[in-house]
PDB file of N, CA and C in Angstrom:
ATOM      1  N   UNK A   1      -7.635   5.791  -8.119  1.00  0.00           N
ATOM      2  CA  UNK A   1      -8.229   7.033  -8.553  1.00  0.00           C
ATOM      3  C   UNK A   1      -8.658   6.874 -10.002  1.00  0.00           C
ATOM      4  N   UNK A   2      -9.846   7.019 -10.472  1.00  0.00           N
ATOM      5  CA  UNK A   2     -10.647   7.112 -11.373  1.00  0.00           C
ATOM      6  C   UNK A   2     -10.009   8.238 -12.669  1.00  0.00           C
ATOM      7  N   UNK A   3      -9.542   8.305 -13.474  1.00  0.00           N
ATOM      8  CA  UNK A   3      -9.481   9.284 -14.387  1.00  0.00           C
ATOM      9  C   UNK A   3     -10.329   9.668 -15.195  1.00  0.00           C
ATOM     10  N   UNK A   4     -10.521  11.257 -14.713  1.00  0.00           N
ATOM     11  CA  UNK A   4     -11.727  11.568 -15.096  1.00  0.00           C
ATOM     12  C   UNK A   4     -12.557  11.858 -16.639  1.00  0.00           C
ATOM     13  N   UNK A   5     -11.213  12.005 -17.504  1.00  0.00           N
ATOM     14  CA  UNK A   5     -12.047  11.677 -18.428  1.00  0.00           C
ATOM     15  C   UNK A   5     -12.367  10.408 -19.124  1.00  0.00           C
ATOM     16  N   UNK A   6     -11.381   9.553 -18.820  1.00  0.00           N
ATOM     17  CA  UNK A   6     -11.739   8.139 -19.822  1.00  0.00           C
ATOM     18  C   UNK A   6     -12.124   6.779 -18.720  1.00  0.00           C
ATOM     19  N   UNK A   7     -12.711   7.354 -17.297  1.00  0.00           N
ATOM     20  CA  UNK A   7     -13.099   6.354 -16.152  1.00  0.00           C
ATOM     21  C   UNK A   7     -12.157   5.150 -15.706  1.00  0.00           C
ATOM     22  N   UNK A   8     -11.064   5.094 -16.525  1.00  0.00           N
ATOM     23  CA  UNK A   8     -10.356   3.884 -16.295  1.00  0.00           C
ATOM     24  C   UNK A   8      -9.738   3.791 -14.825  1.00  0.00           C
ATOM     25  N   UNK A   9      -9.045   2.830 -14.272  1.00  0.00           N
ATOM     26  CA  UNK A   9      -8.819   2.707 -12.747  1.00  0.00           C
ATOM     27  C   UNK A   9      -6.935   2.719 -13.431  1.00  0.00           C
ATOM     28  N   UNK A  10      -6.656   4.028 -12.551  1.00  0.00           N
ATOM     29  CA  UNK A  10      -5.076   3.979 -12.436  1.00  0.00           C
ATOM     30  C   UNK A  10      -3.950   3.190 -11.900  1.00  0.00           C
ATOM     31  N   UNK A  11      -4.684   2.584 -10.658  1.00  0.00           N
ATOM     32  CA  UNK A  11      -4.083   1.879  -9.378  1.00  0.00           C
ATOM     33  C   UNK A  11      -4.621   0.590  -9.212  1.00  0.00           C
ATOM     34  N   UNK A  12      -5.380  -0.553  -9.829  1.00  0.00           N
ATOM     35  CA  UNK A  12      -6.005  -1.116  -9.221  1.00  0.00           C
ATOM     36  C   UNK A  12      -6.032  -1.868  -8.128  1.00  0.00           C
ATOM     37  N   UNK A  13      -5.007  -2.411  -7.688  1.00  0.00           N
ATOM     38  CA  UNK A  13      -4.679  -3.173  -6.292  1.00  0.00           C
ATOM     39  C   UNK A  13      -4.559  -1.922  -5.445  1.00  0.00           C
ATOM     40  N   UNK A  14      -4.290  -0.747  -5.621  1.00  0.00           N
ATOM     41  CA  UNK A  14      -4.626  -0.071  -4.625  1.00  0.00           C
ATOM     42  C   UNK A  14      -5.733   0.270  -4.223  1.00  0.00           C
ATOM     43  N   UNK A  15      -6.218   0.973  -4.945  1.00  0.00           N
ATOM     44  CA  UNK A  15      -7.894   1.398  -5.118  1.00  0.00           C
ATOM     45  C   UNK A  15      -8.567  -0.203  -4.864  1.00  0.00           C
ATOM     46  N   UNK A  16      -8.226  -1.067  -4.808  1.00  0.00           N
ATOM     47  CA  UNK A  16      -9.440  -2.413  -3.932  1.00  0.00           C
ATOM     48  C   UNK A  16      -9.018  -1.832  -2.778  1.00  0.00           C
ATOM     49  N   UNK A  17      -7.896  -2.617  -2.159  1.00  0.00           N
ATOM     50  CA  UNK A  17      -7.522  -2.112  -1.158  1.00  0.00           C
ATOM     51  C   UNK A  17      -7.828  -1.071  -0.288  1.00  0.00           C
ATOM     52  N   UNK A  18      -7.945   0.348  -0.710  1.00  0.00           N
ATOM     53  CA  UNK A  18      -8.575   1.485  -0.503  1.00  0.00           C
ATOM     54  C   UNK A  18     -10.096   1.439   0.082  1.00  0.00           C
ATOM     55  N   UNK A  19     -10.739   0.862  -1.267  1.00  0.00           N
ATOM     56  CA  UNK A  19     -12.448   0.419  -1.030  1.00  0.00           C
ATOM     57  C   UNK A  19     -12.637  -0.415   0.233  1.00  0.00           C
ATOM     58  N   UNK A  20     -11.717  -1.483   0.311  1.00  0.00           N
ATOM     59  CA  UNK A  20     -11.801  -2.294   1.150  1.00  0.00           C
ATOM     60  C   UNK A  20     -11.525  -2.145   2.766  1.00  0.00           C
ATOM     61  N   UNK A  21     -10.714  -1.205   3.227  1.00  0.00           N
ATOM     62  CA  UNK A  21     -10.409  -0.675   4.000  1.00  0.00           C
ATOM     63  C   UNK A  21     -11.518   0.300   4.195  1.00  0.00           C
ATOM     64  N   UNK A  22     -12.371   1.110   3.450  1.00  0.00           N
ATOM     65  CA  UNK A  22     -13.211   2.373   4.066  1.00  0.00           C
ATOM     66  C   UNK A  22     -12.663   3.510   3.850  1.00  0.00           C
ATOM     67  N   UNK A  23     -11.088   4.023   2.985  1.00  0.00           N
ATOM     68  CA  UNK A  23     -10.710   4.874   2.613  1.00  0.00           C
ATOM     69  C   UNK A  23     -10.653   5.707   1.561  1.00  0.00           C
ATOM     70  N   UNK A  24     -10.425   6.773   1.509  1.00  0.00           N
ATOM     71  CA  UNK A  24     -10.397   7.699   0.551  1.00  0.00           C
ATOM     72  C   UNK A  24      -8.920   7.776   0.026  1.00  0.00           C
ATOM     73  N   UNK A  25      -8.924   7.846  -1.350  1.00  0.00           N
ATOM     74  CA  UNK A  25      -7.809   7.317  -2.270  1.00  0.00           C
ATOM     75  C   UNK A  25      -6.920   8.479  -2.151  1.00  0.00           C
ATOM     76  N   UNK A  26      -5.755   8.752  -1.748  1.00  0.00           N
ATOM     77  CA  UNK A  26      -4.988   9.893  -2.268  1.00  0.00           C
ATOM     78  C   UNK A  26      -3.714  10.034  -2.782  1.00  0.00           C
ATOM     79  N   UNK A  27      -3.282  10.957  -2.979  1.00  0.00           N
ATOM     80  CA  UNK A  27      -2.094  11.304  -3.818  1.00  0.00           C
ATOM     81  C   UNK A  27      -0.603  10.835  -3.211  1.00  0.00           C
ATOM     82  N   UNK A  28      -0.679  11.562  -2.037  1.00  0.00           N
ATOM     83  CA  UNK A  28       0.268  10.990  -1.147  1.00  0.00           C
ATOM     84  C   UNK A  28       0.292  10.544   0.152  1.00  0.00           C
ATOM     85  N   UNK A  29       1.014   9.786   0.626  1.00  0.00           N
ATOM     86  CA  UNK A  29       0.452   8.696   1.894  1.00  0.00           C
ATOM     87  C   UNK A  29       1.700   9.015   2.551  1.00  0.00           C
ATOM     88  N   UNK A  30       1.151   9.129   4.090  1.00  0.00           N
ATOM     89  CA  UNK A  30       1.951   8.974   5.427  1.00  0.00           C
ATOM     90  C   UNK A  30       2.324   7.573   5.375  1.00  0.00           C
ATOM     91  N   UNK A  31       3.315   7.706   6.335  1.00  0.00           N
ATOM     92  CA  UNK A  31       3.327   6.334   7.062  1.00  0.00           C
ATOM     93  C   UNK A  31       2.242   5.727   7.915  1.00  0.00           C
ATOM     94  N   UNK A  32       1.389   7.072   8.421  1.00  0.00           N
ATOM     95  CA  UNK A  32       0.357   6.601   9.314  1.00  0.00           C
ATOM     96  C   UNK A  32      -0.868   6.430   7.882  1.00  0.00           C
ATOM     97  N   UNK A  33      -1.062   6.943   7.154  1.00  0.00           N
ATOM     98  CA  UNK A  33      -1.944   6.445   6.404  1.00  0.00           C
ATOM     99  C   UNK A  33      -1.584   5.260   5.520  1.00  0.00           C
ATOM    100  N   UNK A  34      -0.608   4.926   5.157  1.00  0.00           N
ATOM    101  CA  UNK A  34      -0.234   3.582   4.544  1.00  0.00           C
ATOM    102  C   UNK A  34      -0.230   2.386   5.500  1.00  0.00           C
ATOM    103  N   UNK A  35       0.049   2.976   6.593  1.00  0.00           N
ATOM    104  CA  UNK A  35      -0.553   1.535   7.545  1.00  0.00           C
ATOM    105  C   UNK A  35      -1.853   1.141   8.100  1.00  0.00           C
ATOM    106  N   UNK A  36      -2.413   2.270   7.753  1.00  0.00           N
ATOM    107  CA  UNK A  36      -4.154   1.850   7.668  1.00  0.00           C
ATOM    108  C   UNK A  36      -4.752   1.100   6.248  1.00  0.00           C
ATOM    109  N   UNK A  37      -3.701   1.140   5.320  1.00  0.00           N
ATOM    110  CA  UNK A  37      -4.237   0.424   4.535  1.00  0.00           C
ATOM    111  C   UNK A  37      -4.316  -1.090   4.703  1.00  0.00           C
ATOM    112  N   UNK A  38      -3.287  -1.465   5.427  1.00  0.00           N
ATOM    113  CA  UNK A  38      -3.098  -2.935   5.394  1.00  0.00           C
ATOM    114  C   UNK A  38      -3.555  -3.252   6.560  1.00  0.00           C
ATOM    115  N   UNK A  39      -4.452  -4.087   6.459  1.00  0.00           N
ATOM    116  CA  UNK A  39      -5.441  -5.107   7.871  1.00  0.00           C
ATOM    117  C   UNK A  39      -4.631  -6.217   7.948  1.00  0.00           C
ATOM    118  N   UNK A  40      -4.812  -6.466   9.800  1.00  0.00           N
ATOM    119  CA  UNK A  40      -4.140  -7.693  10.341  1.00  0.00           C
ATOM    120  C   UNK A  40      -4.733  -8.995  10.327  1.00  0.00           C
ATOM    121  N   UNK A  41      -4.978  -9.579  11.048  1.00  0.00           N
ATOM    122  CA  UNK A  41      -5.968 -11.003  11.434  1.00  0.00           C
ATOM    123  C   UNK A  41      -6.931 -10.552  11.900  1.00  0.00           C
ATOM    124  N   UNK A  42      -6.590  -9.436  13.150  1.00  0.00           N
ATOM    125  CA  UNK A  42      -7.814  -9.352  13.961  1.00  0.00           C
ATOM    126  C   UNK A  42      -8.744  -8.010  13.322  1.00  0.00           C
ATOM    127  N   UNK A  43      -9.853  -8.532  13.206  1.00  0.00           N
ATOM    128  CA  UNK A  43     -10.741  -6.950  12.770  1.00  0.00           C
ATOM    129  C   UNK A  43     -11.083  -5.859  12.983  1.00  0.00           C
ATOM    130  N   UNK A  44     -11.016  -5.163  12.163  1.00  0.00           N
ATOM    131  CA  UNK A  44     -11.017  -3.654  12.664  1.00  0.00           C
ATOM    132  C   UNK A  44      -9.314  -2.864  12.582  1.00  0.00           C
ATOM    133  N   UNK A  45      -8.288  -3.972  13.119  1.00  0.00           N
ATOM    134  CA  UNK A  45      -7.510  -3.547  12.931  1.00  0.00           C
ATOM    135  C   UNK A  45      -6.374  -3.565  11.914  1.00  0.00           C
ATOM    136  N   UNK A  46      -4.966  -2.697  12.210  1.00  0.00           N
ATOM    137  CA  UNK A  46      -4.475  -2.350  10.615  1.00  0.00           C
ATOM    138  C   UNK A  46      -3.089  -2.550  11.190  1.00  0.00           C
ATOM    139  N   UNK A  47      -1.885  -2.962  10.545  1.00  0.00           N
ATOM    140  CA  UNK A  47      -0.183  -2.492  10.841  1.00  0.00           C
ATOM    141  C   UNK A  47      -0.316  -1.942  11.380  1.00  0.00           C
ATOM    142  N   UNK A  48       1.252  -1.762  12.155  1.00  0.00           N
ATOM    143  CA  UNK A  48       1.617  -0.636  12.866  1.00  0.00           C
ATOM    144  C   UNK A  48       2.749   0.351  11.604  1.00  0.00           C
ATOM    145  N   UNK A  49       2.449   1.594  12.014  1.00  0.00           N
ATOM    146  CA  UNK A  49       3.732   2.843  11.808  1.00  0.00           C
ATOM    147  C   UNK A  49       4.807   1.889  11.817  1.00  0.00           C
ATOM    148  N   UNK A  50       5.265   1.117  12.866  1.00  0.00           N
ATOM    149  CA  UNK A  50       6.776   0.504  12.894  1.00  0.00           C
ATOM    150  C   UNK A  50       6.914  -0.819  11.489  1.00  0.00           C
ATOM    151  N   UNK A  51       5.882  -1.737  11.820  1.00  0.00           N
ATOM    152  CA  UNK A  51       5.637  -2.071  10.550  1.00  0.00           C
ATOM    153  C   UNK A  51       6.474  -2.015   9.301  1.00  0.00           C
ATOM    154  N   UNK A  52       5.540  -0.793   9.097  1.00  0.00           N
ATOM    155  CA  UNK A  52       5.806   0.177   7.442  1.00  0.00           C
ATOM    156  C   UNK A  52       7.264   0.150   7.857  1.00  0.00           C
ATOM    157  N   UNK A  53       7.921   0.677   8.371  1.00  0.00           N
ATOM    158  CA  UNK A  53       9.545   1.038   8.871  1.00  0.00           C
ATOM    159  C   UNK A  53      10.368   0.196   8.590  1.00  0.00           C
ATOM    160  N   UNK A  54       9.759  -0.874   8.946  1.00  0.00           N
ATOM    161  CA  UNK A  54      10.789  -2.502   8.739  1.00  0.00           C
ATOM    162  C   UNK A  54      10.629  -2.931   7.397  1.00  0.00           C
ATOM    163  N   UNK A  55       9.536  -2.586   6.835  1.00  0.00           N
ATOM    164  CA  UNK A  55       9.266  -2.742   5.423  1.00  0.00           C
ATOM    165  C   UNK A  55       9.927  -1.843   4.210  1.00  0.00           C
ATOM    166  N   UNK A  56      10.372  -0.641   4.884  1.00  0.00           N
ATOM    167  CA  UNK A  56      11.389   0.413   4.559  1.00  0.00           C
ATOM    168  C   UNK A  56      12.491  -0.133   4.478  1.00  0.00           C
ATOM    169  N   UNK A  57      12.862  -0.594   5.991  1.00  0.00           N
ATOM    170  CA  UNK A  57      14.372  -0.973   6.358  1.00  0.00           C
ATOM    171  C   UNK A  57      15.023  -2.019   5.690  1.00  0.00           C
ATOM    172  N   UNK A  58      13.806  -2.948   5.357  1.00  0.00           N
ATOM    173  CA  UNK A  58      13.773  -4.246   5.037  1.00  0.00           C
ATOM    174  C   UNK A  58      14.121  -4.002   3.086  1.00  0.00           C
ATOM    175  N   UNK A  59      13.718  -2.786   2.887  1.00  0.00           N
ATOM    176  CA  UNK A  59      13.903  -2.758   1.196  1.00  0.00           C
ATOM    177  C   UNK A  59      12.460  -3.419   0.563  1.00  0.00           C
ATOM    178  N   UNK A  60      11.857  -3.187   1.253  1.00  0.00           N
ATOM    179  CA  UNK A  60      10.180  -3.867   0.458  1.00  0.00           C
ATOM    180  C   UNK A  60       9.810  -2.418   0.114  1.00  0.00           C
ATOM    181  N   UNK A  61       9.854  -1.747   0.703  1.00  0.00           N
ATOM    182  CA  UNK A  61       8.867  -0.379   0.183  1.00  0.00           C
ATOM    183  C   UNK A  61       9.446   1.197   0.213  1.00  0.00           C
ATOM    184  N   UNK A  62       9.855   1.313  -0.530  1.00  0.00           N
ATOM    185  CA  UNK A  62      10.773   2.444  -0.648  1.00  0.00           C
ATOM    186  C   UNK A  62      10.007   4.116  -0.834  1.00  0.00           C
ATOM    187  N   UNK A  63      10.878   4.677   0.250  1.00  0.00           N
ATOM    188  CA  UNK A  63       9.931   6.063   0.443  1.00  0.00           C
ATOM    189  C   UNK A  63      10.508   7.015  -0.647  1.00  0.00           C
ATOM    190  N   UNK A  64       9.928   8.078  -0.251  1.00  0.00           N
ATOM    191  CA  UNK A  64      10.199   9.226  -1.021  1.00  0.00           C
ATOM    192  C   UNK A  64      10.254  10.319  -0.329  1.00  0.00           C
ATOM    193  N   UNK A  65      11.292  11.751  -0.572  1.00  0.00           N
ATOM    194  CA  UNK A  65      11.970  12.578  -0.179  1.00  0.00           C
ATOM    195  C   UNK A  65      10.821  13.377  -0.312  1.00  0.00           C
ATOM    196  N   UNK A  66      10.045  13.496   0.200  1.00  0.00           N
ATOM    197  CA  UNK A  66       8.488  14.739  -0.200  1.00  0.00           C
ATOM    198  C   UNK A  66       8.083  15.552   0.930  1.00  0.00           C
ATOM    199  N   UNK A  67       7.765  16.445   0.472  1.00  0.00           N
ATOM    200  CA  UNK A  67       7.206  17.504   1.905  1.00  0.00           C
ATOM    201  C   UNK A  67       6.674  17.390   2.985  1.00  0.00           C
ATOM    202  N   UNK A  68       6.813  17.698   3.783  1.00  0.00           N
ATOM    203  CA  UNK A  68       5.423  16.949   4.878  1.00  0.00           C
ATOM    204  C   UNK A  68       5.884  16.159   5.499  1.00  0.00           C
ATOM    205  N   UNK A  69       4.711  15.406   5.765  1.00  0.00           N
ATOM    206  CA  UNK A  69       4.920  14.178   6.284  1.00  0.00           C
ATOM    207  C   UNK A  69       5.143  12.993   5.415  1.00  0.00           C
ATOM    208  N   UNK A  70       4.345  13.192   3.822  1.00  0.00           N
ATOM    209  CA  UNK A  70       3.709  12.135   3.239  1.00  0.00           C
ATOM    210  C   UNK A  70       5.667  11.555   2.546  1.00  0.00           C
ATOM    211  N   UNK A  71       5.538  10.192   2.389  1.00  0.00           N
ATOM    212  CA  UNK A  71       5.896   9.694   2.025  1.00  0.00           C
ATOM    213  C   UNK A  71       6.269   8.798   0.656  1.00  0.00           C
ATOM    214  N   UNK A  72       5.186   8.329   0.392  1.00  0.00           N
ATOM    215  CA  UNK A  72       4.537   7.623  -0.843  1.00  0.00           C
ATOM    216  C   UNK A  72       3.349   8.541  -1.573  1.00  0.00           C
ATOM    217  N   UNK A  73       4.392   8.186  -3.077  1.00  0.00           N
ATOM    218  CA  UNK A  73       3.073   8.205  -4.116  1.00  0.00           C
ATOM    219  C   UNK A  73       2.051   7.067  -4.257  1.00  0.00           C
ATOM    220  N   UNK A  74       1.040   7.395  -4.706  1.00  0.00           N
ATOM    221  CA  UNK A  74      -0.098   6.358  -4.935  1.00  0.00           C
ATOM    222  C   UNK A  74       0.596   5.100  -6.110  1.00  0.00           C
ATOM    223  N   UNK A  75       1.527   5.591  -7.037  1.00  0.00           N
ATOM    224  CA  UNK A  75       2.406   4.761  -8.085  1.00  0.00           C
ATOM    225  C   UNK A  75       3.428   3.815  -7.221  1.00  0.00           C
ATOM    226  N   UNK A  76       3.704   4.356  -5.607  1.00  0.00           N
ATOM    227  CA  UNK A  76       4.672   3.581  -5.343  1.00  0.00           C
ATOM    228  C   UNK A  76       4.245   2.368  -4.589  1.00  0.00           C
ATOM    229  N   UNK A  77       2.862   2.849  -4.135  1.00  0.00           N
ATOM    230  CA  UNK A  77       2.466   1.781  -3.141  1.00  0.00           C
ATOM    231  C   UNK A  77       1.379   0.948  -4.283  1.00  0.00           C
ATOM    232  N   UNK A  78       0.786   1.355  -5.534  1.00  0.00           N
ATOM    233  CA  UNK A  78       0.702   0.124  -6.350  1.00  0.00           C
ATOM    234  C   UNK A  78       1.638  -1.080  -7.135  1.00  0.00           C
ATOM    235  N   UNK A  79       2.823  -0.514  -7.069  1.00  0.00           N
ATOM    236  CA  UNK A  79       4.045  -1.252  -7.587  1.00  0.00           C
ATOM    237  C   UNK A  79       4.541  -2.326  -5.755  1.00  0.00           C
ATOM    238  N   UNK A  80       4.307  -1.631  -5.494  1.00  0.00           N
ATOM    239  CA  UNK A  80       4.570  -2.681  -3.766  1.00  0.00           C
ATOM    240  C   UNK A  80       3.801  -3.793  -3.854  1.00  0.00           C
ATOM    241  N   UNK A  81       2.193  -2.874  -3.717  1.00  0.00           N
ATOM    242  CA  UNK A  81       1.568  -4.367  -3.939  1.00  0.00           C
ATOM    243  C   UNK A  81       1.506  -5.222  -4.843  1.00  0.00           C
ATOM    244  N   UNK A  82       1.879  -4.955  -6.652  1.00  0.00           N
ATOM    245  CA  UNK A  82       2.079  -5.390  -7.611  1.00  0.00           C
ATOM    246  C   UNK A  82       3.452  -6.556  -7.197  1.00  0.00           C
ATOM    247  N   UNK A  83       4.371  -6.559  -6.462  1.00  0.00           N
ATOM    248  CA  UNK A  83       5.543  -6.851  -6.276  1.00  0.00           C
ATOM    249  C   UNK A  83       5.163  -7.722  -5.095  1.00  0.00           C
ATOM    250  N   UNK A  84       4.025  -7.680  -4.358  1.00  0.00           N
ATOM    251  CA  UNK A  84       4.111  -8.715  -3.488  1.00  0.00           C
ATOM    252  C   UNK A  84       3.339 -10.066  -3.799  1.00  0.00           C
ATOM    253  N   UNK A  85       3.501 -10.719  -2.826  1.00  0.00           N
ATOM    254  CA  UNK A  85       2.606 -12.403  -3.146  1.00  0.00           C
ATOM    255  C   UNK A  85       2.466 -12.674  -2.212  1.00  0.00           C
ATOM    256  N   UNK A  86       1.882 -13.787  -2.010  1.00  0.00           N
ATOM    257  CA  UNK A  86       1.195 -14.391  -0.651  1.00  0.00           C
ATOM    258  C   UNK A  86       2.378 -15.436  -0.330  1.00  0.00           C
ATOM    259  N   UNK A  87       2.990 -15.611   0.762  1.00  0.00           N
ATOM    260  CA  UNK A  87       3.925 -16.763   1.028  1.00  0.00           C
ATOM    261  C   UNK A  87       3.494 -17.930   0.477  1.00  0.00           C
ATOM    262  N   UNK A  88       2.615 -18.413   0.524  1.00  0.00           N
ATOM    263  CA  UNK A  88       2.088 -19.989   0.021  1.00  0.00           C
ATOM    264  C   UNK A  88       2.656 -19.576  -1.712  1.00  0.00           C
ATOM    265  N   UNK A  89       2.459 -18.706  -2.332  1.00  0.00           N
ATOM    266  CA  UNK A  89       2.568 -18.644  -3.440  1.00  0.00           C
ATOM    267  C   UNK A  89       4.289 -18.660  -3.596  1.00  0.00           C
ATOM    268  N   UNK A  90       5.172 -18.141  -2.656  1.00  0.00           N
ATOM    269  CA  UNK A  90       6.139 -18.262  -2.967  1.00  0.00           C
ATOM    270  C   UNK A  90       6.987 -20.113  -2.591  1.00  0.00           C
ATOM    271  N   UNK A  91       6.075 -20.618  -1.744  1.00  0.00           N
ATOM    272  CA  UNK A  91       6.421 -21.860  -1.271  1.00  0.00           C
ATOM    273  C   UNK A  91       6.571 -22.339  -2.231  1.00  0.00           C
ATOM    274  N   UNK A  92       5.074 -22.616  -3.347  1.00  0.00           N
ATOM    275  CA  UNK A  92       4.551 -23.677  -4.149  1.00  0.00           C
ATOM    276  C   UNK A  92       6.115 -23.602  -5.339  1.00  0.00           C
ATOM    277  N   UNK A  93       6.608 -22.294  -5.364  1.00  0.00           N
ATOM    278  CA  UNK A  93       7.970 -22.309  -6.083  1.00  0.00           C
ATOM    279  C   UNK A  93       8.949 -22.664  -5.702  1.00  0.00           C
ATOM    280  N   UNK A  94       9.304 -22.896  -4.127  1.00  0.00           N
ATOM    281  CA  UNK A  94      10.203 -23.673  -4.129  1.00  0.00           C
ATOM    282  C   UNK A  94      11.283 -22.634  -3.280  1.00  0.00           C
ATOM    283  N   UNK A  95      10.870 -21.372  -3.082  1.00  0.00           N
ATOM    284  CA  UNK A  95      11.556 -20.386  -2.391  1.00  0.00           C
ATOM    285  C   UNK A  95      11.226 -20.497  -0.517  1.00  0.00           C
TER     286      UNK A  95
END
């Protein structure tokens, strides 16, 4: 999300992500909308709901107690992706 007075990008690995996917950036995210963010191998398509869950369960992505349905702030799911890496990247270390 763009801030509107000084244009700077708040989120940036999210907001690609966002662009990249075909979505509209928001405040707070479902589980069903946070798993449309992330694309699989095959095209067109995205995670599953269960997914996100194991990624919960798993301690990768931690929700939040919020109204609704929504789950995630836009701050939590840029710190996720900030926090992740590509396996090869964790190989080349030795993990």
């Amino acid at each position: 999300m763009k801030s509107e007075n000084t244009g700077t990008i708040r989120f940036p690995r999210l907001e690609t992500l966002v662009t990249q996917q075909g979505l509209i950036m928001k405040g707070i995210w479902s589980l069903r909308d946070t798993a449309q963010l992330f694309p699989t191998r095959l095209p067109g398509k995205h995670v599953s709901v269960r997914t996100i869950q194991s990624w919960i369960r798993d301690g990768k992505l931690v929700p939040r107690d919020l109204p609704g349905r929504g789950r995630f702030l836009s701050e939590d799911l840029e710190a996720f992706l900030q926090d992740s890496r590509r396996r090869s990247d964790d190989n080349k270390q030795g993990r």
